[in-house]
Protein backbone atom coordinates (compact mmCIF):
# COMPACT_ATOMS: atom_id res chain seq x y z
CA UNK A 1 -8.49 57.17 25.56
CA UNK A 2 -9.18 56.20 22.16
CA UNK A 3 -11.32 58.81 20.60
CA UNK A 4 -11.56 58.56 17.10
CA UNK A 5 -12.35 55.08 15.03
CA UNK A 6 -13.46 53.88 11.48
CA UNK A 7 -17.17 55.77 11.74
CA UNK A 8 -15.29 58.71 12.66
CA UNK A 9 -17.05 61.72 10.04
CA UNK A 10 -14.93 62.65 7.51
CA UNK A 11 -16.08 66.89 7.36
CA UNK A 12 -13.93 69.16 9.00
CA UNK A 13 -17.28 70.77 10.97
CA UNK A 14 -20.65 70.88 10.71
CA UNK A 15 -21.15 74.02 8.65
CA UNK A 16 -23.38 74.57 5.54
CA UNK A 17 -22.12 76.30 2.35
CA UNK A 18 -22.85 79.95 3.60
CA UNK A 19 -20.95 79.40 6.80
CA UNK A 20 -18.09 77.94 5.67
CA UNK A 21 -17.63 81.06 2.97
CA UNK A 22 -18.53 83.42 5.63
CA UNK A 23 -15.80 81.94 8.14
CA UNK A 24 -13.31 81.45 5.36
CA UNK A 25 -12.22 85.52 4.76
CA UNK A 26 -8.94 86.20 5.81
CA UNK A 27 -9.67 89.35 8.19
CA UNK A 28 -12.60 89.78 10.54
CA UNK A 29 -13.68 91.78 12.93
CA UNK A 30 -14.40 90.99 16.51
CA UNK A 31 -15.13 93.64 18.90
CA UNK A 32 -15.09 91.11 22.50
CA UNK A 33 -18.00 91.67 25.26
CA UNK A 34 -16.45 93.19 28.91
CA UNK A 35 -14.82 90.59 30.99
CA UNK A 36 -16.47 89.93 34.56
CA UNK A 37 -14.76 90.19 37.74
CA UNK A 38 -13.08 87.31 37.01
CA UNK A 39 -11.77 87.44 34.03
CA UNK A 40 -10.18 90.80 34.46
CA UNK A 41 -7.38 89.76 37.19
CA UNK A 42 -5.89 88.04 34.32
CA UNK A 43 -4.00 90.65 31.57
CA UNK A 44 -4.29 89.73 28.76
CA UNK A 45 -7.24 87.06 28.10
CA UNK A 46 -8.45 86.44 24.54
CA UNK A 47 -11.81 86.28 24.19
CA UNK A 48 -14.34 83.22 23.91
CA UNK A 49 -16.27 84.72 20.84
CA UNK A 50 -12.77 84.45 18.81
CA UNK A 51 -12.06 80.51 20.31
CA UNK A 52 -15.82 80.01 19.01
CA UNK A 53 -15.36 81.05 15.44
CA UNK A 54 -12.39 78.71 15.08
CA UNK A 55 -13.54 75.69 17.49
CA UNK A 56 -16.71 75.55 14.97
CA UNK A 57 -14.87 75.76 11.90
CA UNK A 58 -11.79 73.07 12.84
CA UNK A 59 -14.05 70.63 14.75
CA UNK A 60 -17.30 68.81 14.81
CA UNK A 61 -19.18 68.17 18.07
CA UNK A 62 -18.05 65.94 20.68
CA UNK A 63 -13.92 65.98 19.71
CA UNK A 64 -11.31 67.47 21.73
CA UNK A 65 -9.05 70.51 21.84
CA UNK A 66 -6.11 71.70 23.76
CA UNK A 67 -5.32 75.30 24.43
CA UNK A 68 -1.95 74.77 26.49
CA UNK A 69 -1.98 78.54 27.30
CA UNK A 70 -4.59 78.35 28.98
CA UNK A 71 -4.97 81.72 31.17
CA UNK A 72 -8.14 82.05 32.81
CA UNK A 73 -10.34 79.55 30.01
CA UNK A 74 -11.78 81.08 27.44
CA UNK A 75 -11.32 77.95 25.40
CA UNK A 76 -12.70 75.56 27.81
CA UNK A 77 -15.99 77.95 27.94
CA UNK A 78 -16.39 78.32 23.82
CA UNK A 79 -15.80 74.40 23.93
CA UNK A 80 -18.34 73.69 26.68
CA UNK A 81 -20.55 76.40 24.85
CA UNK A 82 -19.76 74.45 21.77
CA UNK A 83 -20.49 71.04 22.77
CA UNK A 84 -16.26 69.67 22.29
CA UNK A 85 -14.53 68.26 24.81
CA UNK A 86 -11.36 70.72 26.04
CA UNK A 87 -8.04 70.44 27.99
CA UNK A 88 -6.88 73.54 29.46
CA UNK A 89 -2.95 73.77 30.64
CA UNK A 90 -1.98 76.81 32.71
CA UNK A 91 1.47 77.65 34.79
CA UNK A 92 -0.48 80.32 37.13
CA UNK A 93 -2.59 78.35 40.05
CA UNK A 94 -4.81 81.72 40.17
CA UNK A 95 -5.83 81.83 36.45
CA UNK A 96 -6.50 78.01 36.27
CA UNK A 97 -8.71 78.56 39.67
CA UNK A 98 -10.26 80.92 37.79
CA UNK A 99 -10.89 79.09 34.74
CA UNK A 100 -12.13 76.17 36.67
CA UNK A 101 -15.01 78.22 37.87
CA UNK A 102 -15.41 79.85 34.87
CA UNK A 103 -16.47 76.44 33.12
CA UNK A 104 -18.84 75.61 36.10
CA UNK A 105 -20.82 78.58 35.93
CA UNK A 106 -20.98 78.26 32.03
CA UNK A 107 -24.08 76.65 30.56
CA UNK A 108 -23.16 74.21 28.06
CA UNK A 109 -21.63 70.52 27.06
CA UNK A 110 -18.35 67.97 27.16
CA UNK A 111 -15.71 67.18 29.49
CA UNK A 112 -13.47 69.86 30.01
CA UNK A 113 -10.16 69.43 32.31
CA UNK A 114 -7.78 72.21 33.52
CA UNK A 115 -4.33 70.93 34.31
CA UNK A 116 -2.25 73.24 36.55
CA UNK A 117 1.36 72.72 35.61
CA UNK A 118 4.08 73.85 33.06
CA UNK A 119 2.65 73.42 29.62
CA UNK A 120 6.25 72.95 28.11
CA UNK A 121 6.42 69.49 29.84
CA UNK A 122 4.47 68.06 26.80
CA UNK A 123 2.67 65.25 25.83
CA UNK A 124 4.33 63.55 28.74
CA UNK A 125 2.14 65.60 31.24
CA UNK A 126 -1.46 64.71 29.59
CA UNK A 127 -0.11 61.32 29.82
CA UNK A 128 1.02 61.03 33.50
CA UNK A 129 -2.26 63.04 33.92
CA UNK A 130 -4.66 60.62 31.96
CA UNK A 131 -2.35 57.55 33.77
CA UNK A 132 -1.20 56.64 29.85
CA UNK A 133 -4.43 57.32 28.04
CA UNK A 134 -4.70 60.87 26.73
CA UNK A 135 -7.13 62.15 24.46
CA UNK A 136 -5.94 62.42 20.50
CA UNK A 137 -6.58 65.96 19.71
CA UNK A 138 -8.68 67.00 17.03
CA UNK A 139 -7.46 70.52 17.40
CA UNK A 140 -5.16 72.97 19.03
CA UNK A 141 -6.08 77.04 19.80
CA UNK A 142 -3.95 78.96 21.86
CA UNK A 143 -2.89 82.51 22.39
CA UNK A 144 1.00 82.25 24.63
CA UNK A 145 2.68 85.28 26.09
CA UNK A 146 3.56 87.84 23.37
CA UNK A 147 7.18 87.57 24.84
CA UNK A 148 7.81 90.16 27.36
CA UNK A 149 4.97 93.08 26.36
CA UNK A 150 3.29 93.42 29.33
CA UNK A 151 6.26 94.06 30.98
CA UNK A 152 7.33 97.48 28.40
CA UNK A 153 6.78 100.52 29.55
CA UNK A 154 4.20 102.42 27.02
CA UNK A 155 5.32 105.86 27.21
CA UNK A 156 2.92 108.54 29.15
CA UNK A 157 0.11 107.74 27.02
CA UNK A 158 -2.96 106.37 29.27
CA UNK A 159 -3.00 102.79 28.71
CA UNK A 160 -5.16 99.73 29.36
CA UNK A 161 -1.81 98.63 31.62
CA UNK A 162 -1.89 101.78 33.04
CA UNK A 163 -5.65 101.83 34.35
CA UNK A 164 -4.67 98.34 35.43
CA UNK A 165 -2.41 99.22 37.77
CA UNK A 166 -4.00 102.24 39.06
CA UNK A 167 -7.20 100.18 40.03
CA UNK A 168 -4.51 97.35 42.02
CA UNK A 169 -4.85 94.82 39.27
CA UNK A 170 -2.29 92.65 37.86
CA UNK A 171 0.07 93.85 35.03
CA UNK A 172 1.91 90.70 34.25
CA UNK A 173 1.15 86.51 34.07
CA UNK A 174 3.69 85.95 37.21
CA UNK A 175 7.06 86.16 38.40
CA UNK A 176 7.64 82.52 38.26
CA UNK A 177 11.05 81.88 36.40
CA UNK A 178 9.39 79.15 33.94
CA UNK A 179 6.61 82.00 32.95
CA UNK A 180 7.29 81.98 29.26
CA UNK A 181 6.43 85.66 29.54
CA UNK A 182 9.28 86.51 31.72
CA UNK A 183 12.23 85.51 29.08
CA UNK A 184 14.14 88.51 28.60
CA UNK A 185 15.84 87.27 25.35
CA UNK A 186 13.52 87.25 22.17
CA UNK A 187 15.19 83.91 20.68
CA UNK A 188 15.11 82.11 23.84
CA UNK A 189 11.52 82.81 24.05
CA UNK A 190 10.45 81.77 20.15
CA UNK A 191 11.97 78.94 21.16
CA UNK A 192 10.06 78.13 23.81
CA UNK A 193 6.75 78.39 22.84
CA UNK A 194 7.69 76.29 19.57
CA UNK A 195 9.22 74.21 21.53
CA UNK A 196 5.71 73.80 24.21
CA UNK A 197 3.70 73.64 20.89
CA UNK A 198 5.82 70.84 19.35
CA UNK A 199 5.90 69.20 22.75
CA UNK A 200 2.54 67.99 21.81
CA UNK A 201 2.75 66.66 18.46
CA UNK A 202 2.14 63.01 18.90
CA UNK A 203 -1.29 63.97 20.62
CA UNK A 204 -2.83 65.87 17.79
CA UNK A 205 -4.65 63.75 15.28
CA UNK A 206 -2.58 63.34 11.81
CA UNK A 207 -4.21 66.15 9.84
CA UNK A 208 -5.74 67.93 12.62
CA UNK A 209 -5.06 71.61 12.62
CA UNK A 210 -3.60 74.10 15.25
CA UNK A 211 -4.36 78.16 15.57
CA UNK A 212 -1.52 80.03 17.19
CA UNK A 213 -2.59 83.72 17.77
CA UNK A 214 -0.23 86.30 18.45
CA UNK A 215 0.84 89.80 18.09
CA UNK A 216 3.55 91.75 16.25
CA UNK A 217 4.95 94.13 18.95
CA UNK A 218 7.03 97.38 18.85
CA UNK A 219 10.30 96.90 21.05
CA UNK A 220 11.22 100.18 23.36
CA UNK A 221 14.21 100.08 21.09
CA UNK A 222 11.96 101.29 18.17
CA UNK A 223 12.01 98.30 16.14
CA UNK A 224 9.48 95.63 15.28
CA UNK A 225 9.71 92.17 16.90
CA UNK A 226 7.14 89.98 14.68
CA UNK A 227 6.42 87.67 17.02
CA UNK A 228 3.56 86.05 14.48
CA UNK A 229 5.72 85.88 12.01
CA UNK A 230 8.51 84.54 13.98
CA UNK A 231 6.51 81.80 15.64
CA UNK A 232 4.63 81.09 11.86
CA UNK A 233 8.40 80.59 10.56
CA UNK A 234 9.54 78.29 13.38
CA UNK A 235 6.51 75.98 14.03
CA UNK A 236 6.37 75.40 10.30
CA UNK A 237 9.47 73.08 10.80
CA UNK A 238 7.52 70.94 12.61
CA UNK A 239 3.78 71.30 11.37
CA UNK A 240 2.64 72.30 7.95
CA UNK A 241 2.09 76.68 7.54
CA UNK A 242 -1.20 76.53 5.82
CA UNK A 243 -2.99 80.20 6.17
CA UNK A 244 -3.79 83.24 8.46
CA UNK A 245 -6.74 85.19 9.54
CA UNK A 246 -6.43 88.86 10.87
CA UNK A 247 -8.78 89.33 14.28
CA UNK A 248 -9.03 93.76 14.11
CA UNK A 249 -10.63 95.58 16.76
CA UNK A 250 -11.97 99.09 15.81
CA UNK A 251 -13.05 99.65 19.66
CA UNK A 252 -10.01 100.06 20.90
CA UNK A 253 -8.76 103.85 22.24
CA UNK A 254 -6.10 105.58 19.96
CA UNK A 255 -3.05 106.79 21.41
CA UNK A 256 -0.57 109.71 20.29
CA UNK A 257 2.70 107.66 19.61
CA UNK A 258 5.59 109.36 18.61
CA UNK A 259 3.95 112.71 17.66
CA UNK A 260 4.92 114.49 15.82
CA UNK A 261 8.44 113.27 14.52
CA UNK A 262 8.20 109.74 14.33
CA UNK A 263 6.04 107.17 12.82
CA UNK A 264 4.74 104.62 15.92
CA UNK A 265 1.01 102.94 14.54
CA UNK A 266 -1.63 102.01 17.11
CA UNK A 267 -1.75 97.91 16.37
CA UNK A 268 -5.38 96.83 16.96
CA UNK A 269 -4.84 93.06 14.95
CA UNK A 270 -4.09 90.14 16.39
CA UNK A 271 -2.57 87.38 13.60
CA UNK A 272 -4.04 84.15 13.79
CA UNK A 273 -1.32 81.48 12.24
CA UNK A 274 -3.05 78.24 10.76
CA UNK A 275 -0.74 75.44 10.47
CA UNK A 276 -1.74 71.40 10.32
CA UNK A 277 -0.03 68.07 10.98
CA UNK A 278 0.63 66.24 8.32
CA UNK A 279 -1.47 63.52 7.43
């Protein structure tokens, strides 16, 4: 599936001058819309506004992106929204059921596949999936497990994981043993994800660009684990570290950590890692 040729346009998106400034500041703020029915059995979805505001910026109409943590498919929506073309990989068959009929009820544009299966099989899956002609990728966005966070107790605060599991709904991806969320040790699991991220280099367009976001995460220990930076410092072995953007919610409730004799903040930003293949 050869997807790009000599007529191919040479912009990185379709932007004017006053969007591309506007899209260019390092820190934003993006306050998501409620998640339907749907949406909400999975824990920890990232919203289709913030796959929007990159998708537009990294692509032009009509190219193709792969979120290979896929979850329920808020990338294949902002791409149908968006007019691209998506493929969505996801381990859980009851998030990528979901996803599936999230993209059918969504108004929109493009051919968009979700692929149940382990994303850390690589670009050998698209290819046994696409019998030996996979798209070339014009862009990655994903958001993968922020190691094992779900899973860590919070404390008696009241909690979004808390009010999850008093209404019966799902605290954690899975207990599959290939759930990337499930590795108890923190190297294992940086590894990993780079490792599922690398897995599809040859797929991704020479210069095309890939936004990893993830969250820095306090450990019950007391310490930081910076998963952002962590992942930012491994991938860049592979693809080229170009920049970040900070995604900060200021609607999110504040809770009374470590009052009053130790210093625990309430983290309300996501980091979203830029890197890009080399041309």
């Amino acid at each position: 599936m050869n997807n790009h040729d000599e007529s191919r346009s040479k912009r990185l998106n379709e932007l004017n001058g006053k969007e591309w400034v506007k899209a260019t500041k390092s820190w934003f703020v993006l306050n998501p819309k409620a998640r339907n029915s749907k949406q909400v059995q999975h824990p920890g979805k990232f919203p289709e506004e913030l796959v929007e505001r990159f998708v537009r910026f990294f692509t032009n109409s009509g190219e193709w992106v792969l979120d290979p943590f896929a979850g329920v498919g808020s990338t294949a929506v902002a791409c149908k929204t968006l007019g691209r073309n998506s493929v969505s990989i996801e381990l859980v068959p009851k998030f990528a059921r979901i996803a599936k009929e999230q993209i059918t009820k969504h108004e929109g544009h493009g051919d968009h596949k979700v692929i149940l299966d382990d994303a850390m099989k690589g670009a050998p899956l698209l290819r046994n999936h696409f019998d030996g002609d996979s798209p070339t990728f014009d862009y990655l966005i994903t958001s993968p497990p922020y190691w094992n966070m779900l899973r860590k107790s919070r404390g008696n605060n009241v909690t979004t994981q808390k009010e999850r599991r008093e209404e019966g709904l799902k605290e954690y991806y899975s207990d599959l043993d290939v759930d990337i969320g499930n590795i108890e040790s923190y190297n294992d699991y940086l590894q990993a994800v780079t490792k599922t991220i690398e897995g599809y280099y040859e797929l991704m367009r020479d210069g095309s660009y890939l936004t990893i976001i993830a969250q820095n995460m306090r450990d019950t220990d007391g310490d930081l684990k910076a998963i952002a930076w962590d992942l930012a410092r491994f991938l860049s072995k592979t693809y080229d570290l170009k920049q970040e953007q900070i995604w900060c919610q200021d609607n999110k409730r504040l809770g009374c950590w470590g009052f009053p004799t130790t210093y625990v903040s309430n983290t309300h930003h996501h980091y979203c890692i830029i890197l890009r293949k080399p041309k």
